[in-house]
Protein backbone atom coordinates (compact mmCIF):
# COMPACT_ATOMS: atom_id res chain seq x y z
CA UNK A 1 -9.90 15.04 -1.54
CA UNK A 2 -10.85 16.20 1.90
CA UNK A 3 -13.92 18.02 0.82
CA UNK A 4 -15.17 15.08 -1.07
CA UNK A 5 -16.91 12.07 0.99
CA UNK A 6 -16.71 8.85 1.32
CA UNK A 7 -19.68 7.59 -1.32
CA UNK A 8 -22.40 4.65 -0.37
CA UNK A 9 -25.43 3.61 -0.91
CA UNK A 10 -28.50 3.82 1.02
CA UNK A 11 -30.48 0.65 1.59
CA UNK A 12 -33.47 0.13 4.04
CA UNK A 13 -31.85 3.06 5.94
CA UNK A 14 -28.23 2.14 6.15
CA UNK A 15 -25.45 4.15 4.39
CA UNK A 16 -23.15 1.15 2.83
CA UNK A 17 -19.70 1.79 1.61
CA UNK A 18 -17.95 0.32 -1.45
CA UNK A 19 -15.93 -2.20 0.75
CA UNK A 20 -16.96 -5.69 -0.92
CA UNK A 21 -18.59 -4.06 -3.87
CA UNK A 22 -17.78 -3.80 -7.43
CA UNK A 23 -16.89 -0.02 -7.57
CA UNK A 24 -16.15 2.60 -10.18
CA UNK A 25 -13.99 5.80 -9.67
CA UNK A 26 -15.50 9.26 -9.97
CA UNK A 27 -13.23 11.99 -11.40
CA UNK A 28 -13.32 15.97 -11.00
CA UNK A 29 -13.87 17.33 -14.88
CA UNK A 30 -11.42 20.72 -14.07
CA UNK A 31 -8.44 18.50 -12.96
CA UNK A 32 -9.32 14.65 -13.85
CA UNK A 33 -8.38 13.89 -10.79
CA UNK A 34 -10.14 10.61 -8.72
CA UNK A 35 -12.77 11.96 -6.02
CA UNK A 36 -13.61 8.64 -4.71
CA UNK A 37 -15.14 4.84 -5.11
CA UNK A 38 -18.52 4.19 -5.73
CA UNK A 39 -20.45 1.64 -4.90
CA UNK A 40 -22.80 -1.00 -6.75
CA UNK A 41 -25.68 -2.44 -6.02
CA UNK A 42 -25.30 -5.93 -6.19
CA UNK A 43 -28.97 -7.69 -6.92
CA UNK A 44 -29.01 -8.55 -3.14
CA UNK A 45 -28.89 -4.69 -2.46
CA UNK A 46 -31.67 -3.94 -5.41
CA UNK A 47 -33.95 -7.32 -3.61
CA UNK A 48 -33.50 -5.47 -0.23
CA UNK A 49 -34.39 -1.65 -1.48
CA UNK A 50 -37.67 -3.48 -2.79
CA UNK A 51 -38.49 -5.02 0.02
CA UNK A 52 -37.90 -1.84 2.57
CA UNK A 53 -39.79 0.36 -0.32
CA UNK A 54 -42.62 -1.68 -0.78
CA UNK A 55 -43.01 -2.56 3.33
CA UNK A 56 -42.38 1.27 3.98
CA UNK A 57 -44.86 2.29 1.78
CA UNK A 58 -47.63 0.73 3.59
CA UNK A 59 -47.02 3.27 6.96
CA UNK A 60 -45.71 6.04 5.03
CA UNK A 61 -48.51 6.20 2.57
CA UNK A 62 -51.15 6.24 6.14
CA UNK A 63 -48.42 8.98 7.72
CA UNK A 64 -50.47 12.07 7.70
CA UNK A 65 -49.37 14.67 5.17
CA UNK A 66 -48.75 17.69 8.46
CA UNK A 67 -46.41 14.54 9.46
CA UNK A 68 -44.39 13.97 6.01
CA UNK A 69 -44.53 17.86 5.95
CA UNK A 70 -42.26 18.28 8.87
CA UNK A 71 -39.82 15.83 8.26
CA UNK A 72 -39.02 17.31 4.55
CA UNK A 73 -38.87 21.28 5.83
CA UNK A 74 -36.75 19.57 8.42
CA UNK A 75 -34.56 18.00 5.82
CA UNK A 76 -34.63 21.32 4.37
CA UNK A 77 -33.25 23.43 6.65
CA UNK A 78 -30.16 20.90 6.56
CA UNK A 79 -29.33 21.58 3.27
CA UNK A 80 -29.66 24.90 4.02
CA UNK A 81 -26.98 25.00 6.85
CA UNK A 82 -24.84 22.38 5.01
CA UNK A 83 -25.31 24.52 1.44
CA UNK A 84 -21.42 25.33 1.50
CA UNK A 85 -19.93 22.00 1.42
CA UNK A 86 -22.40 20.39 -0.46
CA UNK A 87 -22.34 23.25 -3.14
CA UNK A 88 -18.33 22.66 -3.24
CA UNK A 89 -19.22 18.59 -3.29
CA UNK A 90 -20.94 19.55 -6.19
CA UNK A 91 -18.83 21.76 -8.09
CA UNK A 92 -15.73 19.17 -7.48
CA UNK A 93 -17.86 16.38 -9.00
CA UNK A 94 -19.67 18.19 -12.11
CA UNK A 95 -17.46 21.14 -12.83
CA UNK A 96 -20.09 24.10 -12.96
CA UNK A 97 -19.14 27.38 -11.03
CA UNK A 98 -19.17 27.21 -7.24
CA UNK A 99 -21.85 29.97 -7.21
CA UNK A 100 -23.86 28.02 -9.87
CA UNK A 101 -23.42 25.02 -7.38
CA UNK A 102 -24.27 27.80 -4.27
CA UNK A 103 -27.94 28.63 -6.13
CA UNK A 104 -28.67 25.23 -7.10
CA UNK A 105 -28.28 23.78 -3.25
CA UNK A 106 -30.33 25.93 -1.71
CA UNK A 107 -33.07 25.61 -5.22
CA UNK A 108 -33.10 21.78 -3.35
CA UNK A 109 -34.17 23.22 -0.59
CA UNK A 110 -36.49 25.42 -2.06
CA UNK A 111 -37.91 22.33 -3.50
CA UNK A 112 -38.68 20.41 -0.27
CA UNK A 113 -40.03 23.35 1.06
CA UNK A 114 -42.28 24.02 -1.57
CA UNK A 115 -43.50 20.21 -2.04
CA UNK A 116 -43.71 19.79 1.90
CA UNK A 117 -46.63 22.39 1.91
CA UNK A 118 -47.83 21.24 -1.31
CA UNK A 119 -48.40 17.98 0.22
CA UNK A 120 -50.92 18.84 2.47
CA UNK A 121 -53.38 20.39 0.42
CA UNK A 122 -53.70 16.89 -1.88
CA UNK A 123 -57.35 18.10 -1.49
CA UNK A 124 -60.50 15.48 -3.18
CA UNK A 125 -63.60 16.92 -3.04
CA UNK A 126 -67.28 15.88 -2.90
CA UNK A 127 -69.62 15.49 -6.00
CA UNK A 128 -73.13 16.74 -5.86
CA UNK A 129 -75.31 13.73 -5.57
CA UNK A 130 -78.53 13.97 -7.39
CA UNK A 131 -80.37 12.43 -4.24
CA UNK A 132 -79.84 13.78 -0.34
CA UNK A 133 -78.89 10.03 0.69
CA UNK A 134 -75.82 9.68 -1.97
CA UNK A 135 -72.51 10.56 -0.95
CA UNK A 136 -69.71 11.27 -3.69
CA UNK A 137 -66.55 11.60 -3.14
CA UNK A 138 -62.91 12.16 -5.04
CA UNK A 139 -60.07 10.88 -2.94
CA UNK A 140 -56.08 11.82 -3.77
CA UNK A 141 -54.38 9.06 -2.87
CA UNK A 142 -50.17 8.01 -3.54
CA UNK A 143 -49.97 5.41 -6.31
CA UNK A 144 -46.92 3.23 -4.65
CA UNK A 145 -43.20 2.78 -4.28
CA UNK A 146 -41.40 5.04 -7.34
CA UNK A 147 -38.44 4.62 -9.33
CA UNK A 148 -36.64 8.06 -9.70
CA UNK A 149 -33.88 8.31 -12.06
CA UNK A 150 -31.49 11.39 -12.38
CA UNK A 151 -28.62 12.80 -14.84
CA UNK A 152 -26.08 14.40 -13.94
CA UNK A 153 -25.98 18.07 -15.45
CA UNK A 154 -28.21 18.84 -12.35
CA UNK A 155 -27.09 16.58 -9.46
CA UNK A 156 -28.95 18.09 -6.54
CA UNK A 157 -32.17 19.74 -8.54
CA UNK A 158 -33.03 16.98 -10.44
CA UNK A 159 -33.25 14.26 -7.46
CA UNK A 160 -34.88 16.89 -5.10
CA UNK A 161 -37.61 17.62 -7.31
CA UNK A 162 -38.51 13.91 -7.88
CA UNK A 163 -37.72 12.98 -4.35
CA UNK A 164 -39.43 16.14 -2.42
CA UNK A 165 -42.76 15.69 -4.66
CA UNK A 166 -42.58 11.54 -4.47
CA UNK A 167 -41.98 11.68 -0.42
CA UNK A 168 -44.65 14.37 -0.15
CA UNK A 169 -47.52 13.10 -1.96
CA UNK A 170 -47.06 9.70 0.51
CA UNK A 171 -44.86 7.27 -2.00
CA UNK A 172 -41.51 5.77 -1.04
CA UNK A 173 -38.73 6.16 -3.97
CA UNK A 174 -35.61 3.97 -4.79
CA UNK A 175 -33.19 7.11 -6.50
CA UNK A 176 -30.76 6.37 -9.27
CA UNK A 177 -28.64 9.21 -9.55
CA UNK A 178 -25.84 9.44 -12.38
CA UNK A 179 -23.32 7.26 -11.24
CA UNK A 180 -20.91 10.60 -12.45
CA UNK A 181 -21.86 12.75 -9.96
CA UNK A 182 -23.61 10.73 -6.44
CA UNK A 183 -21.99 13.19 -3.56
CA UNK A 184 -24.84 15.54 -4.41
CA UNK A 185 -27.76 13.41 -4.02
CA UNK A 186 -26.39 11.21 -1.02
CA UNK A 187 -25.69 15.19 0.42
CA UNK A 188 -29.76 14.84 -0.10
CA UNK A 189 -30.60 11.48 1.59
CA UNK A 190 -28.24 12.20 4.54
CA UNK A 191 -30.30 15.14 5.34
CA UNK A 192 -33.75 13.45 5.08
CA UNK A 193 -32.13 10.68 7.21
CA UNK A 194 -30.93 13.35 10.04
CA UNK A 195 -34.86 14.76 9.98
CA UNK A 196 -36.40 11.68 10.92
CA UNK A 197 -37.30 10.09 7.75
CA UNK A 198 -38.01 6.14 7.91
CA UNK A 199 -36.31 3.46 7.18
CA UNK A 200 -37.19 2.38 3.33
CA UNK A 201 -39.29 5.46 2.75
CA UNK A 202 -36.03 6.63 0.20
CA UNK A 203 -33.36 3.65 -1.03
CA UNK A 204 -30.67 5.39 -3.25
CA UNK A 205 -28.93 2.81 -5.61
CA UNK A 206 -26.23 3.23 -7.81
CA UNK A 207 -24.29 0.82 -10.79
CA UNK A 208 -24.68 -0.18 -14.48
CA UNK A 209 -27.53 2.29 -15.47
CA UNK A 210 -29.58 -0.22 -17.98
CA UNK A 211 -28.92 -3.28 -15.81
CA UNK A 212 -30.30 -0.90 -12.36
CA UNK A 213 -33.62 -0.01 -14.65
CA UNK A 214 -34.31 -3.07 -16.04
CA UNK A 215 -33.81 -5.00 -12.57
CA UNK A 216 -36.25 -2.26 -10.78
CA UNK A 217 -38.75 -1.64 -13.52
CA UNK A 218 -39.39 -5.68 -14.20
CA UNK A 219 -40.53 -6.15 -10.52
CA UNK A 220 -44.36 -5.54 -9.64
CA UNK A 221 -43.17 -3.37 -6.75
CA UNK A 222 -42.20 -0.20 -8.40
CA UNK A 223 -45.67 1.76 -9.84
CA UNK A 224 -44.07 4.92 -10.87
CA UNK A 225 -41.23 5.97 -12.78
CA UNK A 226 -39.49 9.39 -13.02
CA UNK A 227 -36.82 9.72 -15.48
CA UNK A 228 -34.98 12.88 -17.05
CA UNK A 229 -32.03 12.01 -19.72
CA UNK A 230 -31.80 11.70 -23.28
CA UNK A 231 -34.82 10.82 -25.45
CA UNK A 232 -33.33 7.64 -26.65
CA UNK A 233 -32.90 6.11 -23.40
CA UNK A 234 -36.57 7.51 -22.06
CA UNK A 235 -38.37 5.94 -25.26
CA UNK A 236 -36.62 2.51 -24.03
CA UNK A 237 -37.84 2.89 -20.17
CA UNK A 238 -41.03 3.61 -21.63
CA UNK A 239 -40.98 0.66 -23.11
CA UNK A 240 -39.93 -1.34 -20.20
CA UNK A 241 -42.50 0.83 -17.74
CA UNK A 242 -45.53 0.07 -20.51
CA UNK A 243 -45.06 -4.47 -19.88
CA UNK A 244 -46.41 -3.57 -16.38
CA UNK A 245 -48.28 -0.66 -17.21
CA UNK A 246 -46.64 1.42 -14.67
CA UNK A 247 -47.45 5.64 -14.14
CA UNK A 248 -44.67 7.74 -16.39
CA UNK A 249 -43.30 11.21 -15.60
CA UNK A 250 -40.61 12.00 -18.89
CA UNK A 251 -38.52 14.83 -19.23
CA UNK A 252 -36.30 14.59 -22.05
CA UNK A 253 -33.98 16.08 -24.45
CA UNK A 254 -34.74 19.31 -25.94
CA UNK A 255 -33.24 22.06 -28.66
CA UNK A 256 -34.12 24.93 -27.16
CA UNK A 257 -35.13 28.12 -29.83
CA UNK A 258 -34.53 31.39 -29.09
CA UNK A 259 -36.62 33.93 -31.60
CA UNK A 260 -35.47 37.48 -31.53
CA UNK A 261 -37.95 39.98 -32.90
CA UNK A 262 -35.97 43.48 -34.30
CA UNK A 263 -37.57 46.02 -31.57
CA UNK A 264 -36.18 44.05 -28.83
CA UNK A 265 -34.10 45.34 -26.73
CA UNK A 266 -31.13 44.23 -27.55
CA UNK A 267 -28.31 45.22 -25.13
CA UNK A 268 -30.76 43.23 -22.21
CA UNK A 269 -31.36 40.43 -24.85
CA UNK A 270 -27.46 39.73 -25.20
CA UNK A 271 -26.86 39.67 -21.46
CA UNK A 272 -29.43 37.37 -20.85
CA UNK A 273 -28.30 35.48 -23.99
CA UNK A 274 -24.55 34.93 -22.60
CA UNK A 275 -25.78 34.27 -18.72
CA UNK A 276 -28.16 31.73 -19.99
CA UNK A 277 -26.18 30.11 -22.38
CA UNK A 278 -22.85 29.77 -20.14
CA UNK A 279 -25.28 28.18 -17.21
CA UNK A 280 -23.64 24.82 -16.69
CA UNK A 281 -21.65 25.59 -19.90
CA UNK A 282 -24.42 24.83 -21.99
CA UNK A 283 -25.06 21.23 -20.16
CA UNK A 284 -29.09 22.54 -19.62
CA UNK A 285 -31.73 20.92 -21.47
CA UNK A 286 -33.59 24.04 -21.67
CA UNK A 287 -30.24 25.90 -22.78
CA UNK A 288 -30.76 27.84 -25.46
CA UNK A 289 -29.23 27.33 -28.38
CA UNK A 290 -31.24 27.99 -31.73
CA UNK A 291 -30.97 31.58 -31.94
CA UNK A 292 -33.45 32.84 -35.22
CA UNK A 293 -32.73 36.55 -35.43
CA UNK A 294 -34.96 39.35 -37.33
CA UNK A 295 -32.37 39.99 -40.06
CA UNK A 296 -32.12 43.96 -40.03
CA UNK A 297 -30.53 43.51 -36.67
CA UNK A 298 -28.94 40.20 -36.74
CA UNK A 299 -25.22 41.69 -37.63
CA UNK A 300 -25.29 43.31 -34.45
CA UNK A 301 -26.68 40.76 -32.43
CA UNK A 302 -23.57 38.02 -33.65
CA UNK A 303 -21.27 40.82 -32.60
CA UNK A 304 -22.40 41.94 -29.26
CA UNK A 305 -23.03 38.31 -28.31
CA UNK A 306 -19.81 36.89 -29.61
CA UNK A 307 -17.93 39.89 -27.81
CA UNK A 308 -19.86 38.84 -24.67
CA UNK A 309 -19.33 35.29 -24.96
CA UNK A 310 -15.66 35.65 -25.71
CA UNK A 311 -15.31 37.83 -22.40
CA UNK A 312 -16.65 34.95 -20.54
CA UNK A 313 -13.48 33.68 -17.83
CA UNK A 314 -13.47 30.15 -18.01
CA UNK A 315 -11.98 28.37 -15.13
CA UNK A 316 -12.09 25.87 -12.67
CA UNK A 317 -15.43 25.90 -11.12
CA UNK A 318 -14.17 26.45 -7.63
CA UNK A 319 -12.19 29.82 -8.62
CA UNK A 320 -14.75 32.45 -7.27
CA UNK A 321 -14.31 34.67 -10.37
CA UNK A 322 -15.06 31.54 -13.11
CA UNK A 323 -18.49 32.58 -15.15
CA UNK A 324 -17.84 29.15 -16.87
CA UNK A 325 -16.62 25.88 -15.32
CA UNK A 326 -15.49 22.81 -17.20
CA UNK A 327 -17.77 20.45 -19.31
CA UNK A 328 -19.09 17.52 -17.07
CA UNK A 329 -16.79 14.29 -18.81
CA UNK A 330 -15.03 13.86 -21.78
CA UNK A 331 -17.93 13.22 -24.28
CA UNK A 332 -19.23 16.37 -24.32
CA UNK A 333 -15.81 17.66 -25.45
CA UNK A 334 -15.37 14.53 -27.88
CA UNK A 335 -19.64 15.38 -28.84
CA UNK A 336 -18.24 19.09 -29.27
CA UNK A 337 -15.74 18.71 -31.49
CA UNK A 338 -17.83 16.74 -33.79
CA UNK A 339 -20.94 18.88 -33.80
CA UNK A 340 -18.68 21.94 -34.61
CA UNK A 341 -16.48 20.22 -37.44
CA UNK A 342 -19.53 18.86 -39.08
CA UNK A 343 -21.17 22.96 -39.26
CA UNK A 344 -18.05 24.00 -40.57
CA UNK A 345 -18.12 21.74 -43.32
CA UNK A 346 -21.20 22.87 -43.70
CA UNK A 347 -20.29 26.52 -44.59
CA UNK A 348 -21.19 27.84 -40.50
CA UNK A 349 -19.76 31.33 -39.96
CA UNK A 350 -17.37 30.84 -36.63
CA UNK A 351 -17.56 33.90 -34.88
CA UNK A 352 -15.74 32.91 -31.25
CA UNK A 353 -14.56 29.81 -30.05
CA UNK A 354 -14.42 26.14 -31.62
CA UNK A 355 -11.99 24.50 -29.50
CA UNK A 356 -11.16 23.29 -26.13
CA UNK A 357 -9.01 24.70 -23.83
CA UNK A 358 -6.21 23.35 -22.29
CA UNK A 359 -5.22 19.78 -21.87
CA UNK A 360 -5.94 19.19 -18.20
CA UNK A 361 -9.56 19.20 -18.03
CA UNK A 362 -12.79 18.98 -19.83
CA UNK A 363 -13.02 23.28 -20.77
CA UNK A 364 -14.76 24.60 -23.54
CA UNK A 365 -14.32 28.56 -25.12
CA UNK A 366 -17.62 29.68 -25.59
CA UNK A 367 -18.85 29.23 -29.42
CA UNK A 368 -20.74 31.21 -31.16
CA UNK A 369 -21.12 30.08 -34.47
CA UNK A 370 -23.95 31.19 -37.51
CA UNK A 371 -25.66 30.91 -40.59
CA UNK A 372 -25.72 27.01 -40.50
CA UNK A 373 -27.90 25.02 -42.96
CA UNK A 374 -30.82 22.60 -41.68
CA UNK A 375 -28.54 20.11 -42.84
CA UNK A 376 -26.64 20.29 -40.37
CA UNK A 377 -25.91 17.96 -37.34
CA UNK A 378 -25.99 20.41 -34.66
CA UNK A 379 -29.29 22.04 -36.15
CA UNK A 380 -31.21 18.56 -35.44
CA UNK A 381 -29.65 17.00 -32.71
CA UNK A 382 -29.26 18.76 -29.19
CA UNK A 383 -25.40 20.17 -28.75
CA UNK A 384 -25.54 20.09 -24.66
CA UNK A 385 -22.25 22.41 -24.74
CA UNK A 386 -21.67 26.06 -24.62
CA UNK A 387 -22.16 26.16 -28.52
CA UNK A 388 -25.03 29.03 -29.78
CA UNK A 389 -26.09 28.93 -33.51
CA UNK A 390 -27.24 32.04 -34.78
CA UNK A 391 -29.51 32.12 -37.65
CA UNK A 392 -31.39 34.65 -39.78
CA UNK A 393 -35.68 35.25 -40.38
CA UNK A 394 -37.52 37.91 -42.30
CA UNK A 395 -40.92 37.36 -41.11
CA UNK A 396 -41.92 36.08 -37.98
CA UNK A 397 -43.88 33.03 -39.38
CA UNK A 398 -40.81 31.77 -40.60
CA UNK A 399 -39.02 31.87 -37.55
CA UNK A 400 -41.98 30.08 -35.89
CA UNK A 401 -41.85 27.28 -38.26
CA UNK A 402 -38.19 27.17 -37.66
CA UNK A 403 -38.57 26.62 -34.01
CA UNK A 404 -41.03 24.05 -34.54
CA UNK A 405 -38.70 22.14 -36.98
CA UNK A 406 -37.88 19.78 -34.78
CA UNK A 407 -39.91 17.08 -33.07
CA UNK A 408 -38.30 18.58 -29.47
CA UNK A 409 -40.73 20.78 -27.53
CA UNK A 410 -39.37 21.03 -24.14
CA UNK A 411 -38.33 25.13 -23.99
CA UNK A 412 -38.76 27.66 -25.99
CA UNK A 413 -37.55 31.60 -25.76
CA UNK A 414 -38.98 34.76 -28.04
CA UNK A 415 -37.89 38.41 -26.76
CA UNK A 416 -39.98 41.57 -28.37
CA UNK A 417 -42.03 44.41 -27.40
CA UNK A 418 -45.10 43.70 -30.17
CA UNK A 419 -48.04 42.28 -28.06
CA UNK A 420 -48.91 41.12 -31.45
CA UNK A 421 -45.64 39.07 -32.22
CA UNK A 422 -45.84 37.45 -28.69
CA UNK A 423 -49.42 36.56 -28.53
CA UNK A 424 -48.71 34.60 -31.68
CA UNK A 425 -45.35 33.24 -30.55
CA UNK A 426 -47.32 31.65 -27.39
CA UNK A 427 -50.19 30.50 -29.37
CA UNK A 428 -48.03 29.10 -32.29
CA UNK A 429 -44.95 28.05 -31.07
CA UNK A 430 -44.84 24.09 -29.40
CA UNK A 431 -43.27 23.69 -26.50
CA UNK A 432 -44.05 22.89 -22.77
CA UNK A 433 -42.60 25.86 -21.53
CA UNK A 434 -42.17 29.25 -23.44
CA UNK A 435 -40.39 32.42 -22.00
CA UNK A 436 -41.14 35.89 -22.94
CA UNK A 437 -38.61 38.48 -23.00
CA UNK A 438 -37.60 36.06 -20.18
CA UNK A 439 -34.81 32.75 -20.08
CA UNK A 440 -36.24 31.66 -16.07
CA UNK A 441 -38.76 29.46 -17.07
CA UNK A 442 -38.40 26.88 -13.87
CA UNK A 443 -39.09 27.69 -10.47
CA UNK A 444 -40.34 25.15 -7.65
CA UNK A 445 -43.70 26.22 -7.93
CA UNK A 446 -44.41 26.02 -11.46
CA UNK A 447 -44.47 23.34 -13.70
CA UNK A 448 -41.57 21.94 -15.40
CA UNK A 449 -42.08 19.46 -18.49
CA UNK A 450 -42.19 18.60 -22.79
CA UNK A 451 -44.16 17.58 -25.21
CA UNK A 452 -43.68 15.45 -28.28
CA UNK A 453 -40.20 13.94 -27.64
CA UNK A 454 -39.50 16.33 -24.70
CA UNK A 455 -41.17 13.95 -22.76
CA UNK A 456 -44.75 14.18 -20.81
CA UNK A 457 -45.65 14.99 -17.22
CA UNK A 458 -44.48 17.54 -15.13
CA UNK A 459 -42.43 18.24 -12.32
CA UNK A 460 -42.92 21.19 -9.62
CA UNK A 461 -45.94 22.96 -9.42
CA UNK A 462 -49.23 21.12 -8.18
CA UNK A 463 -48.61 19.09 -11.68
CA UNK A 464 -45.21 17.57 -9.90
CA UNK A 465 -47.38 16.44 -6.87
CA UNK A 466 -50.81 15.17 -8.87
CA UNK A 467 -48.23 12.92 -11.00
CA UNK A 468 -47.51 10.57 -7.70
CA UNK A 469 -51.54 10.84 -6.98
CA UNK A 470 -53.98 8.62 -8.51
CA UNK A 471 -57.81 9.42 -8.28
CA UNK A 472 -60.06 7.37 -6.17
CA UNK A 473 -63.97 8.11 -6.51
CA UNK A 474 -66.41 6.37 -3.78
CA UNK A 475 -69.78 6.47 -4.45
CA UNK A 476 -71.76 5.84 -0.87
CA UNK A 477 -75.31 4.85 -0.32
């Protein structure tokens, strides 16, 4: 397609095509159509974005931070005039709405503008002696070349953020985005090249996901690793990251609750509900989807939701009026389908949706489906779909200990007007990031991250930047 490029990969500062390579095709999820080829790495390529990583390093890291600073606002203002095509890039290769795709572009540059400025206030400080001739000091400084690697519900976001905060703290970064979706974070690299960056400072790799992380985190180059996926597959790089003892940022899987307290306000809850639920048709990890509501009020929550969910056009992403695009690939529909059949025989009220639509095309309806046991599948293991459960609480402690169930504690939602019922929903509930009467719970400046098998570290925020810093004291007589 004409508004699809041609894919690469970018080694020691040279875009390489597939010619030569051992390839796979990448398909649009609204038509199923082939994009384009994508290229390998071949060990060769993996030995050379080493090399240029661990060489660049050495100048980049001594680049001064006003220096680094320029290039990425640079590289941001690309994206910025670029945001149109690489927003439709991104739509064609992950199927989420074209304004979705629109907001998330210019969130990337948001990112590098944010971690650009960040970057120069890596402050130390100085340490009270206790006598006038002893000097003590705390130095910042970048702990070394970092292996970054990205799903692909968030194509653009998810690499900036690692990239942006890796490139401004001083470390070079080999990216692994999802080999589904690589127009988007190439769109990324092509702008840092165009603003000066240097050769090495970013390698962008692409092939067999566990073979590509085992080959980069075995070798004594890479000191950092940044992964976001599923919590099975970060436990494993873990794993792999622990045999060299090298630094860890995890953000993993979550299953998001939602607890809504009967003097909320319910008409603004709903809306919010349905807007932050059809995001990337459910394909968020902070998506909410555990929905305990007060009891005396849950009847009329299901219906207004359901209504509003079942309103919801679904349509192909680039259609200007679609408020849901397609699923990303067909395991989400296949991972749909069995989530939902398992609640029903379970005894799950369906309320709207249940099935795909169409045949051409990964689409989803909207589902809103409730009263489902503990039992079931979809109450323990995260849905990542446009599939809400709806459950019912009588007190408040109950729905607490609901939302802490599971051993996920990446996001976490409660809407009510009781000061009461929220300071104990922020001191009780455990999760990394809680939102009050609110779903935006990620910005570039504030910190993004899990606990428990969410993950650990953050991303954004000063936390983002002091997680590619290690601390050097220097005591001086």
């Amino acid at each position: 397609m004409s508004d699809y490029p041609e894919l690469s990969l970018l080694i020691s500062g040279e875009f390489l095509s597939a010619k030569g390579r051992i390839s796979n095709p990448i398909y649009n999820p609204s038509t199923e159509q082939v994009l384009g080829e994508l290229p390998h790495a071949s060990k060769g390529d993996l030995d050379r974005a080493l090399e240029s990583s661990e060489s660049a390093f050495r100048s980049w890291s001594r680049t001064s931070p006003l220096e680094r600073s320029n290039i990425i606002r640079k590289a941001a203002g690309l994206l910025r005039e670029r945001s149109e095509s690489i927003a439709t890039q991104l739509t064609l290769e992950e199927g989420k709405t074209i304004a979705e795709s629109r907001i998330e572009v210019l969130t990337c540059a948001e990112i590098f503008e944010w971690s650009a400025e960040e970057g120069r206030r890596t402050y130390g400080r100085i340490v009270p002696s206790r006598t006038p001739e002893h000097r003590q000091m705390v130095f910042k400084e970048p702990v070394g070349p970092v292996a970054a690697f990205a799903p692909w519900n968030f194509p653009g976001l998810t690499p900036a953020r690692k990239v942006a905060a890796a490139l401004a703290a001083g470390c070079t970064c080999i990216l692994k985005p999802a080999e589904e979706t690589p127009a988007t974070a190439l769109a990324l690299a092509h702008a840092l090249t165009l603003a000066g960056l240097p050769k090495g400072v970013l390698n962008v790799v692409f092939g067999v996901p566990a073979e590509v992380s085992n080959y980069l985190l075995s070798s004594p180059v890479i000191r950092k690793l940044s992964f976001t996926g599923s919590t099975a597959v970060g436990k494993e790089l873990a794993k792999l990251a622990a045999n060299d003892l090298k630094r860890t940022t995890m953000e993993l899987g979550g299953h998001a609750p939602v607890i809504v307290c009967a003097d909320a306000d319910m008409e603004k809850v709903v809306s919010l509900a349905v807007a932050s639920k059809a995001r990337n048709a459910g394909q968020v990890c902070i998506s909410p989807t555990r929905f305990y509501v007060a009891e005396e009020v849950s009847d009329r929550f299901i219906a207004a939701f359901s209504e509003a969910m079942r309103a919801l056009r679904v349509t192909n992403g680039l259609d200007e009026v679609s408020q849901m695009g397609s699923l990303a690939n067909n395991r989400r529909v296949a991972a749909m389908e069995t989530y939902l059949e398992d609640a029903r025989k379970h005894g799950a009220k369906f309320h709207t949706g249940g099935t795909r639509l169409g045949n051409i095309g990964f689409f989803w309806e909207p589902t809103v489906v409730s009263d489902v046991p503990n039992e079931a599948r979809i109450m323990n293991e995260e849905p990542f779909g446009a599939v809400a459960v709806v459950n019912r609480f009588d007190k408040l402690e109950s729905a607490i200990d609901q939302a802490n169930r599971l051993p996920y504690g990446l996001s976490a939602y409660a809407f009510t007007n009781d000061l009461r019922a929220a300071k104990m929903i922020e001191r009780e509930v455990r999760s990394g990031m809680i939102g009050l009467n609110t779903f935006q719970v990620t910005l570039p400046e504030t910190p993004f991250g899990g606990v428990r098998h969410s993950g650990y570290g953050s991303e954004g925020g000063t936390e983002g930047i002091d997680g590619y810093l290690h601390t050097k004291f220097v005591s001086q007589l």
